[in-house]
Protein backbone atom coordinates (compact mmCIF):
# COMPACT_ATOMS: atom_id res chain seq x y z
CA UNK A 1 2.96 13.98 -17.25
CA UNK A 2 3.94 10.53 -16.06
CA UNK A 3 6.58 8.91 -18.21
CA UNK A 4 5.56 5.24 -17.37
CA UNK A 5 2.00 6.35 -18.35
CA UNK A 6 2.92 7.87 -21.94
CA UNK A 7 5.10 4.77 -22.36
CA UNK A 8 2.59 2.35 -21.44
CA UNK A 9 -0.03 3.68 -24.17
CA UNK A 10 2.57 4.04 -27.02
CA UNK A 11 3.53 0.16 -26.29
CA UNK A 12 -0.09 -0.92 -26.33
CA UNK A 13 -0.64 0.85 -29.70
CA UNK A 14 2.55 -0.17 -31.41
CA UNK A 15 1.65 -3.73 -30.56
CA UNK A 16 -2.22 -3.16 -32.18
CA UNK A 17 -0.71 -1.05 -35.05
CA UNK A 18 2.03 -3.76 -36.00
CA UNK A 19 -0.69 -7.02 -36.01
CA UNK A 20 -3.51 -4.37 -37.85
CA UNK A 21 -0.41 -3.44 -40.28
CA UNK A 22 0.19 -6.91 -41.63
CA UNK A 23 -3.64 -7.67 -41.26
CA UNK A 24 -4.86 -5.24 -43.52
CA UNK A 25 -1.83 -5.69 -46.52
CA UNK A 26 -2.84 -9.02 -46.40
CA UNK A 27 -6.14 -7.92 -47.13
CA UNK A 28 -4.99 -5.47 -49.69
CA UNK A 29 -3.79 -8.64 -51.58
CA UNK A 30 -6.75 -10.86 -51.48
CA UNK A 31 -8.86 -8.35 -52.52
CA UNK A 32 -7.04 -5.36 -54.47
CA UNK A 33 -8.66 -2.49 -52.06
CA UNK A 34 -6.98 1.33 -52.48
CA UNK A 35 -8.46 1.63 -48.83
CA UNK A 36 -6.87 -1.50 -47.62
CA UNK A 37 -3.55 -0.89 -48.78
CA UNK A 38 -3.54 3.40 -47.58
CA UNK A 39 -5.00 1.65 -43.83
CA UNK A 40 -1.99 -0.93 -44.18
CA UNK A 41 1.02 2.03 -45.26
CA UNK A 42 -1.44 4.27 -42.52
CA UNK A 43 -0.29 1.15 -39.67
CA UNK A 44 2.80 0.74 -40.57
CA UNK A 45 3.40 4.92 -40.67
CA UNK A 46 2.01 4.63 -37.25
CA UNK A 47 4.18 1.97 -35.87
CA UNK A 48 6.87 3.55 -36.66
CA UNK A 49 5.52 6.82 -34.70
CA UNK A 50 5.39 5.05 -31.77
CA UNK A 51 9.38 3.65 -32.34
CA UNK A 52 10.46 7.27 -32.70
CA UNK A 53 8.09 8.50 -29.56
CA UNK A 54 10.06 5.33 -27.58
CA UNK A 55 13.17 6.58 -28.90
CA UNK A 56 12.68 10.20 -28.24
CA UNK A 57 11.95 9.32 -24.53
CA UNK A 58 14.91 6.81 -24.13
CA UNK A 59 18.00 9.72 -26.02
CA UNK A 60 16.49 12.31 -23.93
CA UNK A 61 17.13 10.10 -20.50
CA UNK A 62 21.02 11.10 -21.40
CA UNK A 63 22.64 12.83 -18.92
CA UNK A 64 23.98 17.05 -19.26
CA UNK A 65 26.96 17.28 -20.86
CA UNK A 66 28.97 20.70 -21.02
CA UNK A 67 28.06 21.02 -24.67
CA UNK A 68 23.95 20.60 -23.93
CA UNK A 69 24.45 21.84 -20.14
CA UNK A 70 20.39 21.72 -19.80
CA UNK A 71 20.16 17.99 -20.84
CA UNK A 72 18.16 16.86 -23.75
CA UNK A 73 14.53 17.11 -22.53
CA UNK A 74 13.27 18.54 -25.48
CA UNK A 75 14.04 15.37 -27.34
CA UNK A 76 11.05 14.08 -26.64
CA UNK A 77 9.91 17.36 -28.54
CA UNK A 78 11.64 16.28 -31.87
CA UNK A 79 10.66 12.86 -31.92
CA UNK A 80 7.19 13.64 -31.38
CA UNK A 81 7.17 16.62 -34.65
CA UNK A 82 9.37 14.12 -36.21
CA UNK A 83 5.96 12.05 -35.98
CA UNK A 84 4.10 14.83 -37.39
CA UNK A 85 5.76 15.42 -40.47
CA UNK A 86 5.75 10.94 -41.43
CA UNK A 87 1.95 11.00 -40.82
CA UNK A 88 1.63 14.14 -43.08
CA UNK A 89 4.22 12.26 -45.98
CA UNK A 90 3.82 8.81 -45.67
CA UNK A 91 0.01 8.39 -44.66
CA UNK A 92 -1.77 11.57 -45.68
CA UNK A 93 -0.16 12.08 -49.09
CA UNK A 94 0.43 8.61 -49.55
CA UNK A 95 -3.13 7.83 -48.75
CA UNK A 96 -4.60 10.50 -51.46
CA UNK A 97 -2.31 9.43 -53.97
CA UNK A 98 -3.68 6.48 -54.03
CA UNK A 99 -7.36 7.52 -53.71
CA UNK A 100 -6.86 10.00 -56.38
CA UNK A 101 -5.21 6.41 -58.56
CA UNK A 102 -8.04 3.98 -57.84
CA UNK A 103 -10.83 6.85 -58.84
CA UNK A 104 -8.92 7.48 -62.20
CA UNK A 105 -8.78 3.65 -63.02
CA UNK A 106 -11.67 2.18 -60.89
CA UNK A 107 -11.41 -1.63 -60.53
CA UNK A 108 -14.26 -3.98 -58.27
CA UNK A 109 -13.21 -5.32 -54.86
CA UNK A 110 -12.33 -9.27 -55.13
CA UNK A 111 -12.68 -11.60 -51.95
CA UNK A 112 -14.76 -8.74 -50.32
CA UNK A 113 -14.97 -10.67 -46.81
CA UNK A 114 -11.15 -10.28 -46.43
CA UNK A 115 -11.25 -6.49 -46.22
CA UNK A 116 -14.27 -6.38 -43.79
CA UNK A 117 -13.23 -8.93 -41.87
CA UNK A 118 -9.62 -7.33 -41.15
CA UNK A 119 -11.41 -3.36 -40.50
CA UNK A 120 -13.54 -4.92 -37.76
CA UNK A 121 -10.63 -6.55 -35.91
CA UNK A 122 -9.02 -3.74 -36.50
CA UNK A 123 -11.55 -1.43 -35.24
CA UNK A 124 -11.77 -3.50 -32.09
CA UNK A 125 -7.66 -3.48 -31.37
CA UNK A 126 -7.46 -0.26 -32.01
CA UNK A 127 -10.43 0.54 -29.43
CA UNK A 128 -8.18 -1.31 -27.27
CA UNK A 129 -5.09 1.02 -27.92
CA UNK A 130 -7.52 4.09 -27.66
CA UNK A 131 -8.99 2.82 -24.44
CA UNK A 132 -5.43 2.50 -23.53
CA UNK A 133 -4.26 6.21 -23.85
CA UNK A 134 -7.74 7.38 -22.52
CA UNK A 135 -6.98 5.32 -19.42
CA UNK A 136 -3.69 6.87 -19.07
CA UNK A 137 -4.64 10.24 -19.97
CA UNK A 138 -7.61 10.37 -17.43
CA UNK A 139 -4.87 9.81 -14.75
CA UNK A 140 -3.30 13.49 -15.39
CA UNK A 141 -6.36 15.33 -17.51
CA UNK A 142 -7.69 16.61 -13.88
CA UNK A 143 -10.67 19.13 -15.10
CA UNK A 144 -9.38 20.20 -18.50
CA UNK A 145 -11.33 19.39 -21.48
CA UNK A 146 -9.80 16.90 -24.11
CA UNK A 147 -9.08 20.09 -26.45
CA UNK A 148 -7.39 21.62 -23.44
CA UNK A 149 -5.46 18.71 -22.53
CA UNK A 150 -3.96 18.57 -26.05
CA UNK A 151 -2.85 22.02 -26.21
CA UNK A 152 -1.80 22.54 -22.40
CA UNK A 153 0.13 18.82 -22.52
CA UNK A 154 4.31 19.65 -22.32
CA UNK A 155 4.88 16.06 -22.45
CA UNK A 156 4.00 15.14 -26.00
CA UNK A 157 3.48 11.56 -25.95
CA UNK A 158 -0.37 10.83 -24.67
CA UNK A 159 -1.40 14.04 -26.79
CA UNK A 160 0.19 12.24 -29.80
CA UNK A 161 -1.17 8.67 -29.33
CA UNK A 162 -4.69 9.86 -28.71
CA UNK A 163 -4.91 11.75 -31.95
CA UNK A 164 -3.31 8.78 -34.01
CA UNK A 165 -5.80 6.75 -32.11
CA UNK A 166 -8.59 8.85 -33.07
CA UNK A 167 -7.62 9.02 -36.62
CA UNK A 168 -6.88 5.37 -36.53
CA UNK A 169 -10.23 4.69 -35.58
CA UNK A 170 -12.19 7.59 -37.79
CA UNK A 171 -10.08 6.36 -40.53
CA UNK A 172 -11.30 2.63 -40.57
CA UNK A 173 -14.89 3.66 -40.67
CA UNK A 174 -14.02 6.03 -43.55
CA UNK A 175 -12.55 2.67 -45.53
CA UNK A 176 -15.35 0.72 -43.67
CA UNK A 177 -17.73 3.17 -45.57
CA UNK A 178 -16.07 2.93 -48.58
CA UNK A 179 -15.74 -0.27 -48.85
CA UNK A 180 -19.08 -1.29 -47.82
CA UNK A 181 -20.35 1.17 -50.77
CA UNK A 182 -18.04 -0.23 -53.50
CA UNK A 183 -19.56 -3.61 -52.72
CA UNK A 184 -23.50 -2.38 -52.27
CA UNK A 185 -22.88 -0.49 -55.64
CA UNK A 186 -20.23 -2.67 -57.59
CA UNK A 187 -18.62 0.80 -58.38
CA UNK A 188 -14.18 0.98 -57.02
CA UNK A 189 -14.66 4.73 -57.26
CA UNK A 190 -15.95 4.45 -53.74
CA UNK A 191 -13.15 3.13 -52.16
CA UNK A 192 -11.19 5.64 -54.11
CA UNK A 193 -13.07 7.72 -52.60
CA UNK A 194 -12.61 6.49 -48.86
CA UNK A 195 -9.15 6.38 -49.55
CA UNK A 196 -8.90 10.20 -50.18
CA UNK A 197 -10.97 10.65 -47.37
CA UNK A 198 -8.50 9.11 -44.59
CA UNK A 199 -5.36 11.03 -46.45
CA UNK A 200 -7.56 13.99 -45.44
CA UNK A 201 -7.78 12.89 -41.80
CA UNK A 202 -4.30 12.28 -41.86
CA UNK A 203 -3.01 15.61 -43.03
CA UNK A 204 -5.22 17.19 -40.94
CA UNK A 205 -4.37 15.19 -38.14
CA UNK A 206 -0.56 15.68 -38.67
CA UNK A 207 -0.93 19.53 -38.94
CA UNK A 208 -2.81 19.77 -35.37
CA UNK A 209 0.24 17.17 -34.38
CA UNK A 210 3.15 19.93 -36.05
CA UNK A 211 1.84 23.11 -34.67
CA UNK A 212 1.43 21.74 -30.86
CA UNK A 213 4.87 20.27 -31.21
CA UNK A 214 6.52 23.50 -32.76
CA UNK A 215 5.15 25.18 -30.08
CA UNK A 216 6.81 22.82 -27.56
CA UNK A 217 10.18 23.30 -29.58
CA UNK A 218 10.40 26.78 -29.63
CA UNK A 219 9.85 26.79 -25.41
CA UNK A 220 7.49 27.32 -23.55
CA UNK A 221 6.74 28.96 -20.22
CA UNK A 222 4.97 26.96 -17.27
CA UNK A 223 1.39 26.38 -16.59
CA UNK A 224 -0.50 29.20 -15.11
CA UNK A 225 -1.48 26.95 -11.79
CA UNK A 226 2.84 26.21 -11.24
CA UNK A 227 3.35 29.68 -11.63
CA UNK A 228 0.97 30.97 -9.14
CA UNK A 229 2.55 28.23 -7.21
CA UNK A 230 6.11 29.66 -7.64
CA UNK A 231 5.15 33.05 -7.01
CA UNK A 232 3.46 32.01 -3.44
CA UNK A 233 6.35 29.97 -2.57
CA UNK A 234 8.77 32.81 -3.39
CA UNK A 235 8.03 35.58 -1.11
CA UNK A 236 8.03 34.77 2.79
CA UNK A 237 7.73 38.59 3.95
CA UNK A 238 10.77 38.81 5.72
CA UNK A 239 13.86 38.10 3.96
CA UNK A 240 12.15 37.70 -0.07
CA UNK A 241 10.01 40.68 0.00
CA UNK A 242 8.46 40.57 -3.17
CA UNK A 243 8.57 39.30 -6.63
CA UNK A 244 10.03 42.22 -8.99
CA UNK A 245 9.73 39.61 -12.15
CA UNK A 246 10.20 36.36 -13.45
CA UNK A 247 10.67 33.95 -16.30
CA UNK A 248 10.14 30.29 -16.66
CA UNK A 249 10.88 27.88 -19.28
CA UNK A 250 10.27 23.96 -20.06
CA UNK A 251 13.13 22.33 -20.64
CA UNK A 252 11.84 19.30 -20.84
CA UNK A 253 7.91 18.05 -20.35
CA UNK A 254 9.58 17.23 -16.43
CA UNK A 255 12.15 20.23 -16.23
CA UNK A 256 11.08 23.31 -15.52
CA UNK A 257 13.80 26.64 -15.56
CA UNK A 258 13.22 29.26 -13.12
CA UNK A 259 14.61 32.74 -13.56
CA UNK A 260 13.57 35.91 -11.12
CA UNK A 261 14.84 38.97 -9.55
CA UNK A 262 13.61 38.85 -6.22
CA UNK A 263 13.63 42.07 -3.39
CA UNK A 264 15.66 41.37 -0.13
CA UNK A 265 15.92 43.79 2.39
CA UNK A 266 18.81 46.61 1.68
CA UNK A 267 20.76 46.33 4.82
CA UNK A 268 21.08 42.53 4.84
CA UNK A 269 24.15 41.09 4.57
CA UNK A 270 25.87 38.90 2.00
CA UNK A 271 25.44 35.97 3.90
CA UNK A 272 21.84 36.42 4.53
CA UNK A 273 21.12 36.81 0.89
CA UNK A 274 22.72 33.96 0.28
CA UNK A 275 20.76 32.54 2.97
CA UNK A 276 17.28 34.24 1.84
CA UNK A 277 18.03 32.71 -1.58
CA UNK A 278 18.89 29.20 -0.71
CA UNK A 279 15.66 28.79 0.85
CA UNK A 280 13.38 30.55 -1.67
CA UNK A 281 14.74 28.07 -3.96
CA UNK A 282 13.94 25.00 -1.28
CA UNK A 283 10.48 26.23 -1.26
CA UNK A 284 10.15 27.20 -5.01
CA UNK A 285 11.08 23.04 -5.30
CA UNK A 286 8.94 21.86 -2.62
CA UNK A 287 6.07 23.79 -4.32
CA UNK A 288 6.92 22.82 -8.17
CA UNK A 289 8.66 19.65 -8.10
CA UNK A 290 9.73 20.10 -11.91
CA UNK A 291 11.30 23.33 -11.19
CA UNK A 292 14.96 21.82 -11.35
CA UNK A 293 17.12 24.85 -12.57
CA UNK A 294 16.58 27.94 -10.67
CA UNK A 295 18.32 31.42 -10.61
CA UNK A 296 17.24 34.20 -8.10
CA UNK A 297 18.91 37.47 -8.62
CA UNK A 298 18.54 39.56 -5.73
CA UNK A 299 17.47 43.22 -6.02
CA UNK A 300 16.70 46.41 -3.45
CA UNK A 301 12.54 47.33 -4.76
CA UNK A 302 12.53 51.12 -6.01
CA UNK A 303 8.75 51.85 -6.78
CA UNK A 304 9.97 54.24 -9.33
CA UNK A 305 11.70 51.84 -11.66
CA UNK A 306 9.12 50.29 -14.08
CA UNK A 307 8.84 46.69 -13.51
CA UNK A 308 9.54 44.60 -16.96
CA UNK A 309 6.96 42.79 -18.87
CA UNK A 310 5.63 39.66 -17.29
CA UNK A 311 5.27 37.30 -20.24
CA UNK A 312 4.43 34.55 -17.80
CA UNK A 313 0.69 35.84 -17.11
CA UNK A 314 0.63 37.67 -19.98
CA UNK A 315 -1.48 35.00 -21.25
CA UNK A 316 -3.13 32.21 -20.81
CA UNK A 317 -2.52 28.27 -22.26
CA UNK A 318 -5.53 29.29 -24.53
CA UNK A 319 -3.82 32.11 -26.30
CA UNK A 320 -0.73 30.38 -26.84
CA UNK A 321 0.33 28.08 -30.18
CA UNK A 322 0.01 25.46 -27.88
């Protein structure tokens, strides 16, 4: 996934989600709406989403040190569950807590055109945001699906800003709706009920959001295109012979680790091992760019040892958490 293009969407919707933030608590004031005032904490939750995304991708820039010899990639990783779990708290519950409030003590909406007047230029800047991350997703999406892209993305970013997009946007039609209906019907227990309605979205949201970024956490192997790739670009007939079995391993969204036992001919010498290895590895990187940490151990094939499991194919993107 390219970096510049996740970064690019998460600055375009921190910039909407920072002017829709202080739009819509402004309108909160004028008017005393539950919705206006869960959409305004909702914002703000998600501005600060996108500071921990930005900050996620800038700490895991840092160099390998001997203590994290692999880097820290899978910052990214945290960040972007840390993002699940403050959507979850601070919009979802905060968002039915107050729902659940303005139903139990009910209360009309004052200075009405200030709340629908903010959720339609909100609507339309947040269009722009999700226009944004559609634009940049299209770029790398090749022929998956959008439910595909989500769970197959390593990089979290795009996956992450399209869903708080889409909520965004579902959400501000649900207070839209309730709202509009607390007005038509001079009854608050509408936009009580709106209210609970986008602390729904939210949880739900942020739940989807936790169990593709767990998944990320806890490591997973590479697509099952790059593998086919590494598996072609392994064996050359002559000196690799075959591929006994292999493991692979994000260590990042753009790291990929590379682990085999490969067959080499059993009267070759050390030095053309050595050599045999070197330039499986060449051609292992020249076929998976990403593939930056690579061990070959090199093996004599015996037909009659059983060959261990091979987890990489063992299924595919769809079976996994993520």
């Amino acid at each position: 996934m390219s970096a510049s293009g996740g970064t690019k969407a998460i600055v375009a919707a921190l910039a909407a989600n920072l002017a829709i933030a202080a739009a819509k608590f402004v309108a909160f004031l004028f008017s005393g709406s539950s919705s206006m005032l869960a959409e305004s904490v909702h914002s703000l939750a998600d501005s600060g989403n996108q500071g921990l995304l930005l900050l996620g991708g800038k700490k895991a820039q840092r160099e390998a040190t001997p203590q994290h010899p692999f880097g820290y990639g899978r910052e990214r990783y945290i960040y972007a569950f840390l993002v699940s779990i403050v959507l979850f708290s601070v919009g979802g519950m905060f968002a039915i807590y107050e729902g659940y409030e303005k139903i139990h003590d009910p209360h009309p909406i004052e200075a009405w055109y200030w709340p629908v007047g903010v959720l339609v230029f909100a609507i339309i800047a947040e269009s722009f945001s999700f226009r944004t991350a559609i634009k940049e997703s299209n770029l790398i999406r090749g022929g998956l699906t959008w439910t595909q892209f989500v769970r197959r993305a390593k990089a979290p970013e795009l996956p992450v800003v399209l869903l708080e997009d889409l909520g965004a946007l579902v959400g501000l039609v649900l207070a839209l709706g309730g709202v509009g209906l607390a007005l038509l019907t001079g009854d608050g227990v509408w936009d009580g009920i709106g209210t609970l309605c986008i602390g729904v979205l939210l949880i739900a949201i942020a739940i989807v959001l936790a169990a593709e970024t767990k998944s990320l956490l806890l490591g997973e192997s590479a697509g099952t295109e790059e593998v086919k790739r590494i598996e072609a670009a392994v064996v050359d007939g002559e000196t690799v012979t075959r591929l006994i079995h292999m493991r692979t391993l994000h260590l990042g969204p753009e790291e990929l680790l590379v682990a085999a036992k490969i067959a080499v001919q059993h009267d070759d010498s050390a030095a053309e091992v050595a050599n045999a290895i070197n330039a499986a590895e060449a051609r292992i990187r020249a076929a998976v760019p990403i593939a930056r940490v690579i061990y070959l151990e090199p093996d004599v094939y015996d037909e009659r040892k059983p060959e261990p499991a091979r987890t990489d194919l063992a299924k595919t993107p769809d079976d996994t958490d993520s």
